[in-house]
PDB file of N, CA and C in Angstrom:
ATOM      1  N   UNK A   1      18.340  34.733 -10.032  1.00  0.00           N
ATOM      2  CA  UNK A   1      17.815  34.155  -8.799  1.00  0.00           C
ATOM      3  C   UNK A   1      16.291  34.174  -8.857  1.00  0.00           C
ATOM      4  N   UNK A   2      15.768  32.932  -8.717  1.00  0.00           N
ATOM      5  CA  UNK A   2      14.500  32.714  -8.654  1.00  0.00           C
ATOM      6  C   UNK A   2      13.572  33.660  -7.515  1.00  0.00           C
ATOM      7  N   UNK A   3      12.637  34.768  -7.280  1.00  0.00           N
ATOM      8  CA  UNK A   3      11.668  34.869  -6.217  1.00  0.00           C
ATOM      9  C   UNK A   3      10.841  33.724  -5.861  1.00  0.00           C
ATOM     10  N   UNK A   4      10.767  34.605  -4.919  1.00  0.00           N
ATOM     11  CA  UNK A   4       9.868  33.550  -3.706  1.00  0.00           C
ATOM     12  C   UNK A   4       8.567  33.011  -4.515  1.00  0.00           C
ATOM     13  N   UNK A   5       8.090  33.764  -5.461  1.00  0.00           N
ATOM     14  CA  UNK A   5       6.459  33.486  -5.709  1.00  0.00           C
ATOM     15  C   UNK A   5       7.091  32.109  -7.038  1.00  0.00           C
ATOM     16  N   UNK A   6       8.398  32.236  -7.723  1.00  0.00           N
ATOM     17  CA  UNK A   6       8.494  31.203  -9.084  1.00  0.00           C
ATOM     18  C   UNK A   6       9.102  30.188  -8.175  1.00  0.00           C
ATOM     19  N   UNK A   7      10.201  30.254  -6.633  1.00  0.00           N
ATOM     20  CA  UNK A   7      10.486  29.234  -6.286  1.00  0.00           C
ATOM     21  C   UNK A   7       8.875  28.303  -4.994  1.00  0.00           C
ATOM     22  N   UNK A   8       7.611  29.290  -5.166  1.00  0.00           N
ATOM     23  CA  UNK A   8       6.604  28.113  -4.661  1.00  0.00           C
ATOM     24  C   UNK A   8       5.820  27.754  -5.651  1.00  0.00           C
ATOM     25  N   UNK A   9       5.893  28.624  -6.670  1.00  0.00           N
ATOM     26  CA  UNK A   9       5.375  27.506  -8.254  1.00  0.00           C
ATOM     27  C   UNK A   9       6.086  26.331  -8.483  1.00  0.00           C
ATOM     28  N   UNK A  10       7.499  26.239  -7.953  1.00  0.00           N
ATOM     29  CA  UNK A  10       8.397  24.969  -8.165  1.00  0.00           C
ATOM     30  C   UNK A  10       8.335  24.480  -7.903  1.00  0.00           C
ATOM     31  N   UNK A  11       8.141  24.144  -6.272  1.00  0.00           N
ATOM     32  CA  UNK A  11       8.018  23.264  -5.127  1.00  0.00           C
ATOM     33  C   UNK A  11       6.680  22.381  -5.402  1.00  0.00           C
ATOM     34  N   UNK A  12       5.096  23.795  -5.948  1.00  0.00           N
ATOM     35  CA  UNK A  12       4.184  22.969  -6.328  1.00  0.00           C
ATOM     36  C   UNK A  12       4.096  22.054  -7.237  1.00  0.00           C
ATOM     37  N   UNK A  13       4.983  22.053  -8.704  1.00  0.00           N
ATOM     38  CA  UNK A  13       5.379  21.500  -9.497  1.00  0.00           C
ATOM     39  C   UNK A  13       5.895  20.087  -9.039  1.00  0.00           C
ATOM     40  N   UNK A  14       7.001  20.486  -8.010  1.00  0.00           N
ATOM     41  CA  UNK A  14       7.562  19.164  -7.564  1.00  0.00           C
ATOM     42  C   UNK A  14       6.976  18.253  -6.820  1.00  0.00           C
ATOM     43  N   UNK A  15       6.202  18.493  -6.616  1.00  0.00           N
ATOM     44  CA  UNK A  15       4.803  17.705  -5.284  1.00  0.00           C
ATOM     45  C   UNK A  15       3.876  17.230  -6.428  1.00  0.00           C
ATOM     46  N   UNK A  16       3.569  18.472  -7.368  1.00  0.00           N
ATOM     47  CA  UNK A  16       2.642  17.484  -8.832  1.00  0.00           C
ATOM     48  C   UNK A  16       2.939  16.497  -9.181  1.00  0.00           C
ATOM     49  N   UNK A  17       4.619  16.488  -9.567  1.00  0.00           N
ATOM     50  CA  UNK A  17       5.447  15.246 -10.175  1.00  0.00           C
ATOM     51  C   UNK A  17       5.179  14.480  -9.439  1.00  0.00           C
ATOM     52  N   UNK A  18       5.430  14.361  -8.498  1.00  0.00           N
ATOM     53  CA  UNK A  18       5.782  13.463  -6.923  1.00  0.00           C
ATOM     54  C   UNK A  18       4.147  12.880  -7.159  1.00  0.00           C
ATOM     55  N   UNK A  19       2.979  13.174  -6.976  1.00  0.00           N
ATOM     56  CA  UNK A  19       1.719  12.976  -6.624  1.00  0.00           C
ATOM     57  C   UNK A  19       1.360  12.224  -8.010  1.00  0.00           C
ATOM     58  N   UNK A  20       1.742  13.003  -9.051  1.00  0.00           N
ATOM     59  CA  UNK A  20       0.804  12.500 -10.727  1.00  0.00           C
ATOM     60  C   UNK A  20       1.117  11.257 -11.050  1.00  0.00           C
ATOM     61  N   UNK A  21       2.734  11.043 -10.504  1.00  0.00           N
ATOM     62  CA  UNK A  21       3.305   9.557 -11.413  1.00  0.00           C
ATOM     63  C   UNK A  21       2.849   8.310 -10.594  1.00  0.00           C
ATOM     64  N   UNK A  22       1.720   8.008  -9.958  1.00  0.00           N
ATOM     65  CA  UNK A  22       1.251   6.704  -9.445  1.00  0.00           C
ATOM     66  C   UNK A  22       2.017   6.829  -8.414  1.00  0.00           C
ATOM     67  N   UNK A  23       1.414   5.545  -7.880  1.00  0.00           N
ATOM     68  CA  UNK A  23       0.888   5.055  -6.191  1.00  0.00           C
ATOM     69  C   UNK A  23       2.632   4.396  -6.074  1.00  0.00           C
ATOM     70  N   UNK A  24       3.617   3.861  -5.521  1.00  0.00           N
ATOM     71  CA  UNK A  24       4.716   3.529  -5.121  1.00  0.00           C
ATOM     72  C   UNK A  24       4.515   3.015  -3.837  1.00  0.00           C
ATOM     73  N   UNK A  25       3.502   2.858  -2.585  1.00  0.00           N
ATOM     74  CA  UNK A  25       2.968   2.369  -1.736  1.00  0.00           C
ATOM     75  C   UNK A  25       1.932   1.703  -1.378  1.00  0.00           C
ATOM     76  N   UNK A  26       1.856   0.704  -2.519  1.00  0.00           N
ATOM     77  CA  UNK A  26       0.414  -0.053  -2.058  1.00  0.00           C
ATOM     78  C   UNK A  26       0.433  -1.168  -0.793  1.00  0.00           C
ATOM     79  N   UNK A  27       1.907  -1.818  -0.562  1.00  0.00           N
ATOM     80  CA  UNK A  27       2.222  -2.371   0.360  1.00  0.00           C
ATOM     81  C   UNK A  27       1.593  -1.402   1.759  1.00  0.00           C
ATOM     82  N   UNK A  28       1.735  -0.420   2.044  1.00  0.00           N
ATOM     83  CA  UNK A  28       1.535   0.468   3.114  1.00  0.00           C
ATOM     84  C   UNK A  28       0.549   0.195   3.577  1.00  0.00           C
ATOM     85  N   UNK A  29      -0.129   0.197   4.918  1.00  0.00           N
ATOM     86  CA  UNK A  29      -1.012   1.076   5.146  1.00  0.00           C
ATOM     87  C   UNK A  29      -1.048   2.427   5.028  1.00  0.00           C
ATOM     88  N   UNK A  30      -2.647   2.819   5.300  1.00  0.00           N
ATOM     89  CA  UNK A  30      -2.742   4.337   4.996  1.00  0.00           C
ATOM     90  C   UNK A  30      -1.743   5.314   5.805  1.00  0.00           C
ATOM     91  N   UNK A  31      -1.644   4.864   7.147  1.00  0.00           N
ATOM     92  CA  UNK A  31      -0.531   5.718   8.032  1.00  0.00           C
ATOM     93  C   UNK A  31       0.942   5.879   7.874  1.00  0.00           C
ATOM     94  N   UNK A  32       1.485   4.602   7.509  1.00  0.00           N
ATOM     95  CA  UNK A  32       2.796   4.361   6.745  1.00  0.00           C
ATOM     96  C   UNK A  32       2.964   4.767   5.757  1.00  0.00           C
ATOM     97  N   UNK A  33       1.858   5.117   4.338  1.00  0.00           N
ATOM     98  CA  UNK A  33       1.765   5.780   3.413  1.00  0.00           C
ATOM     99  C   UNK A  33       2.017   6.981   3.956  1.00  0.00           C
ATOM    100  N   UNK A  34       1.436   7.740   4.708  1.00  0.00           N
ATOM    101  CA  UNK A  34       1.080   8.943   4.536  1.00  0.00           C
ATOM    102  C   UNK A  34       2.493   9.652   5.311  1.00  0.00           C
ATOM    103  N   UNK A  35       2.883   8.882   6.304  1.00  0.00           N
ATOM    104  CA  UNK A  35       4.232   9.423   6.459  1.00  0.00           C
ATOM    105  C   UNK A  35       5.182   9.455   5.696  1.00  0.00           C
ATOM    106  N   UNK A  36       5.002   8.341   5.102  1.00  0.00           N
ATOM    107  CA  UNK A  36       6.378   7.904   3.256  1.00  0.00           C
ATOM    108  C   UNK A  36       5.731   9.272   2.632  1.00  0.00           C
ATOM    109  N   UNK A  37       4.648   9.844   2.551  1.00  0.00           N
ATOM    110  CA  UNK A  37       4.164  10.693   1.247  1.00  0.00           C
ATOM    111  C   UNK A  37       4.865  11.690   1.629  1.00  0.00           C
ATOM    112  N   UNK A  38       4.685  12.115   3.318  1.00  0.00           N
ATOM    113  CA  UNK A  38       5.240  13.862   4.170  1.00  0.00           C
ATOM    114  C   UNK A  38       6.184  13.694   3.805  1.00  0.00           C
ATOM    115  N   UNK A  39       7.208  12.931   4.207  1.00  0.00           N
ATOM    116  CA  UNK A  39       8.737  12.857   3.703  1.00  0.00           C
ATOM    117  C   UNK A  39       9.090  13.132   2.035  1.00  0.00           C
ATOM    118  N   UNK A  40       8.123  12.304   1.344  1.00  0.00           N
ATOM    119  CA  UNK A  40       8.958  12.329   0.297  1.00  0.00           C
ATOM    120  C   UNK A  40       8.310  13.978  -0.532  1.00  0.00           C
ATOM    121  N   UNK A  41       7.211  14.660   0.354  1.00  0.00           N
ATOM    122  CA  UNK A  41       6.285  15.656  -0.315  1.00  0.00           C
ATOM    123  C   UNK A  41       7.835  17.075   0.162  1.00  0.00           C
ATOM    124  N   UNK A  42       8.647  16.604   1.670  1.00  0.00           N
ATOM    125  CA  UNK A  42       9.671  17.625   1.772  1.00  0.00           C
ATOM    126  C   UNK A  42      10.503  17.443   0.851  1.00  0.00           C
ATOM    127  N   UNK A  43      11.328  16.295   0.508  1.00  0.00           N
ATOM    128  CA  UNK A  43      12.245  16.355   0.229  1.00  0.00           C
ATOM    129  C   UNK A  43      11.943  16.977  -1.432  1.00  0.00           C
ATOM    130  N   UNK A  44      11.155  17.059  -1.850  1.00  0.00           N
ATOM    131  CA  UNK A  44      10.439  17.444  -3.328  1.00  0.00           C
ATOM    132  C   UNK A  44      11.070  19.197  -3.294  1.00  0.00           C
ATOM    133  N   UNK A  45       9.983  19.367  -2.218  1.00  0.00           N
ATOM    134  CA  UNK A  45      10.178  20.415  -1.994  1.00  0.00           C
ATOM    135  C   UNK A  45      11.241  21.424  -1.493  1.00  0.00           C
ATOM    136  N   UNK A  46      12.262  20.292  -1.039  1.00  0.00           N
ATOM    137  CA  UNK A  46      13.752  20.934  -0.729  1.00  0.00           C
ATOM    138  C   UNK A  46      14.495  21.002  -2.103  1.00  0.00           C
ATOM    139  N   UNK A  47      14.102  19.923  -3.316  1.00  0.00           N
ATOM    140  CA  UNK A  47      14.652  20.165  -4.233  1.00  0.00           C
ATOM    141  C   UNK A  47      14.192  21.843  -5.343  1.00  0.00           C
ATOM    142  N   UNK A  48      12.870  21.531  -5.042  1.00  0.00           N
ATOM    143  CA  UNK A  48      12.436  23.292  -5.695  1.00  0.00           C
ATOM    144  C   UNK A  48      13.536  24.254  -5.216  1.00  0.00           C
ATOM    145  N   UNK A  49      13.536  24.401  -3.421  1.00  0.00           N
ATOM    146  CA  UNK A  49      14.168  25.233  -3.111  1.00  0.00           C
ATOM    147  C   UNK A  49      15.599  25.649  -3.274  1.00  0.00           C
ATOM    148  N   UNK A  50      15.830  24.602  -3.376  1.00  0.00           N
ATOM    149  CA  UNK A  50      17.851  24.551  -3.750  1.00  0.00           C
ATOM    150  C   UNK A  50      18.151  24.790  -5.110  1.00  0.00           C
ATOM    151  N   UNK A  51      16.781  25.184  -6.228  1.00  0.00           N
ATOM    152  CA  UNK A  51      16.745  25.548  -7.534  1.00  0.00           C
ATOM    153  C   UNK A  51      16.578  27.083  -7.583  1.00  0.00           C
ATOM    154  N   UNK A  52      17.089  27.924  -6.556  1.00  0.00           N
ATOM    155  CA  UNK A  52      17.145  28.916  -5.933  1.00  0.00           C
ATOM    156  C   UNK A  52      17.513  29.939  -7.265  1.00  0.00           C
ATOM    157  N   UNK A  53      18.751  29.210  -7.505  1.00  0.00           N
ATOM    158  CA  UNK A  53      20.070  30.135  -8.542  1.00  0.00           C
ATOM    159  C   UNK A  53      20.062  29.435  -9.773  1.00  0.00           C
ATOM    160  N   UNK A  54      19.246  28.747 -10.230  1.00  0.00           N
ATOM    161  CA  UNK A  54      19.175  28.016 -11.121  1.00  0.00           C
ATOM    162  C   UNK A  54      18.108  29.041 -12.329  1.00  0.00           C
ATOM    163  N   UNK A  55      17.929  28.716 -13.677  1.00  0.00           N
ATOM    164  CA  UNK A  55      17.187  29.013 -14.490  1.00  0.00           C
ATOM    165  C   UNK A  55      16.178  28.135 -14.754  1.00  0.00           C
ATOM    166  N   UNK A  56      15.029  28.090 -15.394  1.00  0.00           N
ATOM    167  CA  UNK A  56      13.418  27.337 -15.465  1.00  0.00           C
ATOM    168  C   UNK A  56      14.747  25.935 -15.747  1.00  0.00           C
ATOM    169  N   UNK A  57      14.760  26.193 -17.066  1.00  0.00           N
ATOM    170  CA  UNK A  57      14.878  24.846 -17.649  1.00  0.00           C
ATOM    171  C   UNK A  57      15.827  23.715 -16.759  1.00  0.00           C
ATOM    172  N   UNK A  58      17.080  24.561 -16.050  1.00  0.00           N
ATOM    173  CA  UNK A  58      17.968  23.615 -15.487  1.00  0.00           C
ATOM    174  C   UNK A  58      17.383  23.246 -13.915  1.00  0.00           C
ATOM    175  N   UNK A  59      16.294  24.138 -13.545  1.00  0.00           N
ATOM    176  CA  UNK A  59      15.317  24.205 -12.317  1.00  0.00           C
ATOM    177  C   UNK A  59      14.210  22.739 -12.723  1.00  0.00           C
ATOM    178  N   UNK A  60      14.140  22.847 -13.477  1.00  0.00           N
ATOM    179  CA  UNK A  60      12.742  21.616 -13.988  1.00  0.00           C
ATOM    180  C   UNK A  60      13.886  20.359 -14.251  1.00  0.00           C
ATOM    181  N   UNK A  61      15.073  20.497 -14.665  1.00  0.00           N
ATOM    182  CA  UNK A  61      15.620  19.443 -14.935  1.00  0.00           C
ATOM    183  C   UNK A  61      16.354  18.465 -13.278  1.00  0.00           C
ATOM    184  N   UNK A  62      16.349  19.417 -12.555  1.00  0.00           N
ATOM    185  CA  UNK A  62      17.107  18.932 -11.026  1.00  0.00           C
ATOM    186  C   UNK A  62      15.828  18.927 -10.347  1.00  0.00           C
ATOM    187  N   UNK A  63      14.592  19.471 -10.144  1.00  0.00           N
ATOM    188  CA  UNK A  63      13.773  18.794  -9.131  1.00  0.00           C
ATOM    189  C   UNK A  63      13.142  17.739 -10.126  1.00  0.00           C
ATOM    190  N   UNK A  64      13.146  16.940 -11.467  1.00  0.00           N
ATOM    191  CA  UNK A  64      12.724  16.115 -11.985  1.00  0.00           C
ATOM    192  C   UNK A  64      13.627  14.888 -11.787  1.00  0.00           C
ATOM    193  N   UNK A  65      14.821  14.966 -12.047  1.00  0.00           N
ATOM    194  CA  UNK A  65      15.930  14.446 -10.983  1.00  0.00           C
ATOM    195  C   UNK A  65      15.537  13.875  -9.769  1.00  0.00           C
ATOM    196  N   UNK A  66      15.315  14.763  -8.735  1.00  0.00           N
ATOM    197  CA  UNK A  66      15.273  15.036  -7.265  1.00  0.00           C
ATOM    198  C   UNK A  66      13.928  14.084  -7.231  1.00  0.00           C
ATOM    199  N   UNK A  67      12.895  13.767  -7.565  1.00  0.00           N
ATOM    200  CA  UNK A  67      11.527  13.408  -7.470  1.00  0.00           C
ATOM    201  C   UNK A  67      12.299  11.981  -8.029  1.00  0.00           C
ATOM    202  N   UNK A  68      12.622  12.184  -9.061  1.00  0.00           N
ATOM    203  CA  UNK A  68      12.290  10.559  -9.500  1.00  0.00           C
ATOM    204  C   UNK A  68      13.617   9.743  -8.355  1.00  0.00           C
ATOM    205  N   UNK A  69      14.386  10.595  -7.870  1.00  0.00           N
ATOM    206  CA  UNK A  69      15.452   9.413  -6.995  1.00  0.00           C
ATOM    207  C   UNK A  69      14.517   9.610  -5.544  1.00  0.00           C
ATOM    208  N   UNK A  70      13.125  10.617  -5.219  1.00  0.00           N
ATOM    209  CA  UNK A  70      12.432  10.191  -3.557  1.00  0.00           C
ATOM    210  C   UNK A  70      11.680   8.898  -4.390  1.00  0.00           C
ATOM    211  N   UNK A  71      11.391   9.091  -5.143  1.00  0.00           N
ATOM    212  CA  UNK A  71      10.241   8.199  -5.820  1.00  0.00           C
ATOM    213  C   UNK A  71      10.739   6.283  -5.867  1.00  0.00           C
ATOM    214  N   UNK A  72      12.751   6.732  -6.061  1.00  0.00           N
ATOM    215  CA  UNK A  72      13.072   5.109  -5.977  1.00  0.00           C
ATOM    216  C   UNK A  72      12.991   4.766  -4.892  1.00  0.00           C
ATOM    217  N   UNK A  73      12.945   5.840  -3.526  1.00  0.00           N
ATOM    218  CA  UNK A  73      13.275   5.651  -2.682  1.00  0.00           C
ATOM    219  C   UNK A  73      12.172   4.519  -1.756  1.00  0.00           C
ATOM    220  N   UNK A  74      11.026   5.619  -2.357  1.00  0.00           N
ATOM    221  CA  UNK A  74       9.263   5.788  -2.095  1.00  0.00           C
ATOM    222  C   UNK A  74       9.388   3.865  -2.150  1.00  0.00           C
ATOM    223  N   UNK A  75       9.755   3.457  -3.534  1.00  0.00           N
ATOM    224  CA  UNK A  75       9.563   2.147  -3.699  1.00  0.00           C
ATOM    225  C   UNK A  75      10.257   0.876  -3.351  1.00  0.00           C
ATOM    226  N   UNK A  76      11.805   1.576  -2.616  1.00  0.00           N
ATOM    227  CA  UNK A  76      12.225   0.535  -2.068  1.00  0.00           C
ATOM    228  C   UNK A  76      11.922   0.237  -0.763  1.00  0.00           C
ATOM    229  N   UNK A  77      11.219   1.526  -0.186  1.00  0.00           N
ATOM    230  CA  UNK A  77      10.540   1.321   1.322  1.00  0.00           C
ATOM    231  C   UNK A  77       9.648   0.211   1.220  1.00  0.00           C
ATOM    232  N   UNK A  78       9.166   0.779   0.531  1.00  0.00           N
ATOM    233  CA  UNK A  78       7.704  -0.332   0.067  1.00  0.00           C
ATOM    234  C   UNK A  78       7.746  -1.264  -0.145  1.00  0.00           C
ATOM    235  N   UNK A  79       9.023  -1.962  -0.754  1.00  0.00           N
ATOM    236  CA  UNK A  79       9.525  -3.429  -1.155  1.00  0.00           C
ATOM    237  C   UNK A  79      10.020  -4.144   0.125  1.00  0.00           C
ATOM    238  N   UNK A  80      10.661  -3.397   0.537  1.00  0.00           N
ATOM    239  CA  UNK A  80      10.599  -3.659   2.260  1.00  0.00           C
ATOM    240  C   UNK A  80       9.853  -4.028   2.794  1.00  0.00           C
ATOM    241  N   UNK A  81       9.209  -3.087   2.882  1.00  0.00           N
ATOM    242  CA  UNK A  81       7.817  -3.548   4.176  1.00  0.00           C
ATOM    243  C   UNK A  81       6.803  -4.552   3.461  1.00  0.00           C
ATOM    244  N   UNK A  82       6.874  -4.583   2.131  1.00  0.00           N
ATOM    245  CA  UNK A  82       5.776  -5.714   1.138  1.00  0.00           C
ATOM    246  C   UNK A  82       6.480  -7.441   1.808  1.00  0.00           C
ATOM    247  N   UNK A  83       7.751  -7.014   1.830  1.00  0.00           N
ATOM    248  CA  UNK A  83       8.465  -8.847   1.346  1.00  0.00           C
ATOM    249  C   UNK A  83       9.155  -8.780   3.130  1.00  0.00           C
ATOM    250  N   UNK A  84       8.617  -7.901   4.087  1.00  0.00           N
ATOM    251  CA  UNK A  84       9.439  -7.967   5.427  1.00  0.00           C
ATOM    252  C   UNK A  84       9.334  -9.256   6.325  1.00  0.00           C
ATOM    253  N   UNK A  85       8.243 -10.232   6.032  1.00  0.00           N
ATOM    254  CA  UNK A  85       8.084 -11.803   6.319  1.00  0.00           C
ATOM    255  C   UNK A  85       8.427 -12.538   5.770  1.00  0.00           C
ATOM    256  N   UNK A  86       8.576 -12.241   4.349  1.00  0.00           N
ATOM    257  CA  UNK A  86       9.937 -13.587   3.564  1.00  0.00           C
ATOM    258  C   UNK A  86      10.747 -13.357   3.455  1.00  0.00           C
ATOM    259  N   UNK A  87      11.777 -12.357   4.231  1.00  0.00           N
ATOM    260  CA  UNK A  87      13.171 -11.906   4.122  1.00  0.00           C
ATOM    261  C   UNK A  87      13.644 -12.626   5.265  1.00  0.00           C
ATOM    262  N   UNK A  88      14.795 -13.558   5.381  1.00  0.00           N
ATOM    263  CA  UNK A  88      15.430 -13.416   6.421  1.00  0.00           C
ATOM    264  C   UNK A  88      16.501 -12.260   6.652  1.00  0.00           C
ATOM    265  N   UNK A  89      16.922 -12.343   8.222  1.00  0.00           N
ATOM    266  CA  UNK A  89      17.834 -11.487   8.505  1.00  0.00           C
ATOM    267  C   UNK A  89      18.792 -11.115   7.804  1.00  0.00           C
ATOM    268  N   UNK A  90      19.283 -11.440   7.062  1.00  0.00           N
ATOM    269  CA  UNK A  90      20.474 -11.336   5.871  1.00  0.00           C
ATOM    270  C   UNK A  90      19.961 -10.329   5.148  1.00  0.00           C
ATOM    271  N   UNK A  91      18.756 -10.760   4.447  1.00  0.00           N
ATOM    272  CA  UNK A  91      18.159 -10.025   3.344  1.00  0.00           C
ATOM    273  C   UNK A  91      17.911  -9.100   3.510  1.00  0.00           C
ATOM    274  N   UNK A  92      17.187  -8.823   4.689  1.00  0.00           N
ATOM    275  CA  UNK A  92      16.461  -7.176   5.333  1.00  0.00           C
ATOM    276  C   UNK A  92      17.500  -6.849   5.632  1.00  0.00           C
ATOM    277  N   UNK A  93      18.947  -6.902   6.108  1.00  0.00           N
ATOM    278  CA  UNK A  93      20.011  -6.158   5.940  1.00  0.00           C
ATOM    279  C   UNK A  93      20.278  -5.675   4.415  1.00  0.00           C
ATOM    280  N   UNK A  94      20.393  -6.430   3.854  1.00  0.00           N
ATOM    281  CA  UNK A  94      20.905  -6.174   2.972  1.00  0.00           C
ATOM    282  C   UNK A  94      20.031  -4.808   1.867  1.00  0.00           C
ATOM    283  N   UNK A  95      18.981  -5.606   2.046  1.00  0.00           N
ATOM    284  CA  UNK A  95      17.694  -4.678   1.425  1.00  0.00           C
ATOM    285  C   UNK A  95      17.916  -3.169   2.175  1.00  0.00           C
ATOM    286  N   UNK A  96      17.964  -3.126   3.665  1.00  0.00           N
ATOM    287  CA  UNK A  96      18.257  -1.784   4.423  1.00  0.00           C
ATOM    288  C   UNK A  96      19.231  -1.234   3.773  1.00  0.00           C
ATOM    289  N   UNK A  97      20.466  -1.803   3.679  1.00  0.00           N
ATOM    290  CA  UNK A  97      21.774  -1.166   3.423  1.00  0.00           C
ATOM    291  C   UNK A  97      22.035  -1.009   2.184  1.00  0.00           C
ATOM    292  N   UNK A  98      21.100  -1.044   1.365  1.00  0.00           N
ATOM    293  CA  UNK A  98      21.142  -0.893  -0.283  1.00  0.00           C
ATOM    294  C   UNK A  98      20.135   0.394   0.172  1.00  0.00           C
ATOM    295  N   UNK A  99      19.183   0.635   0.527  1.00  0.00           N
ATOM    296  CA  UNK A  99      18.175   2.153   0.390  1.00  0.00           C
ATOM    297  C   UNK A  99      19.074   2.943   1.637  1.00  0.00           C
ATOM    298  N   UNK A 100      19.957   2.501   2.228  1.00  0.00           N
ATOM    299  CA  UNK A 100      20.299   3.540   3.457  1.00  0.00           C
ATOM    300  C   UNK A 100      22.146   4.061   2.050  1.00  0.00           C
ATOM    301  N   UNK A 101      22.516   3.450   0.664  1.00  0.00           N
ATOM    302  CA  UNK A 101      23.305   3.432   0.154  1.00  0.00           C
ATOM    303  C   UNK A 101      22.917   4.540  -1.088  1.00  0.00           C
ATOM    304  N   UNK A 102      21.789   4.052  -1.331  1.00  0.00           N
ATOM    305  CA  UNK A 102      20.703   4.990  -2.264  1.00  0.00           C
ATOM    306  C   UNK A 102      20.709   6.496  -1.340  1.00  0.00           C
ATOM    307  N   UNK A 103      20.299   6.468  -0.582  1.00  0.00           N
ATOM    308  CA  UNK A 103      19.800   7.277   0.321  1.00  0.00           C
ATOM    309  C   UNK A 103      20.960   8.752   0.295  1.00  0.00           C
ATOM    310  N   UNK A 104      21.795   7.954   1.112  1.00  0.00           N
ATOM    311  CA  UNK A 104      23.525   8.699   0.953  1.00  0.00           C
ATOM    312  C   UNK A 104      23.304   8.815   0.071  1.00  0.00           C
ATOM    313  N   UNK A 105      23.801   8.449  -1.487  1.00  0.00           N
ATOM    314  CA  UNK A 105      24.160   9.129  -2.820  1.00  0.00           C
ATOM    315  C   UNK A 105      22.864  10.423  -2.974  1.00  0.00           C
ATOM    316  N   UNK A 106      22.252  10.010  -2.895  1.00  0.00           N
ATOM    317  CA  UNK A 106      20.745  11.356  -2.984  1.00  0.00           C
ATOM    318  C   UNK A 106      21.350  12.464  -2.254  1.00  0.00           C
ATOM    319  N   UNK A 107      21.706  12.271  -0.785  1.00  0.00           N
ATOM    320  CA  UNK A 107      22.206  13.660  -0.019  1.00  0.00           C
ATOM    321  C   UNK A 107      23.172  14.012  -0.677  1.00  0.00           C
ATOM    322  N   UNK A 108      24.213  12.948  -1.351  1.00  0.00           N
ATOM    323  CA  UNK A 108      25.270  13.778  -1.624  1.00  0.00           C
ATOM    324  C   UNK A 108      25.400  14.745  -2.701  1.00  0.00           C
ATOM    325  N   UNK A 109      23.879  14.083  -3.839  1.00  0.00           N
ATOM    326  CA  UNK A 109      24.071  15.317  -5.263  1.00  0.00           C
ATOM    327  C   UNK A 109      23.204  16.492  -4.660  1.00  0.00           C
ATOM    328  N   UNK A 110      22.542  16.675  -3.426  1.00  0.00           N
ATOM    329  CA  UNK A 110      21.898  17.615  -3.355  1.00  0.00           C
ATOM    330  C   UNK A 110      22.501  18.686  -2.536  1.00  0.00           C
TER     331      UNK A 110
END
């Protein structure tokens, strides 16, 4: 079982990943960014934490996991809100119900 001091080296790790691999919100404004960032900076960080009982290597392998599926997430928001005036109603359903489909599968491996 991981302590408290290697599971907030993790979390920082997972916020590095999350932060180092490029921008996924240029569509945004800065405020819409920055709420997409809080969200996706927890859910990073819920993955450190649930690496509780885990060992380094299989700990680095599930919040690397965990980051890169906020990160698809990060970018289908963004594709959204980029193309939300040339979508008709159909599409922005559809576009919703494909990241609200993504979304579910994410809760469910975690």
């Amino acid at each position: 079982m991981a302590s408290e001091v290697e599971l907030e080296e993790r979390r920082q790790r997972a916020a590095q990943m999350l932060l180092e691999s490029g921008v996924v919100t240029p569509a945004l404004d800065d405020d819409q960014a920055e709420v997409l960032l809080d969200w996706a900076l927890a859910q990073a960080g819920g993955y450190a934490l649930s690496s509780r009982d885990l060992g380094e290597d299989e700990a680095h392998s599930q919040i690397s996991d965990g980051v890169a599926r906020v990160r698809l997430l990060m970018g289908m928001v963004n594709d959204i809100v980029e193309r939300w005036y040339d979508l008709d109603h159909v599409q922005l359903v559809e576009r919703l119900t494909k990241l609200l489909s993504v979304a579910m599968d994410v809760r469910g491996r975690q």
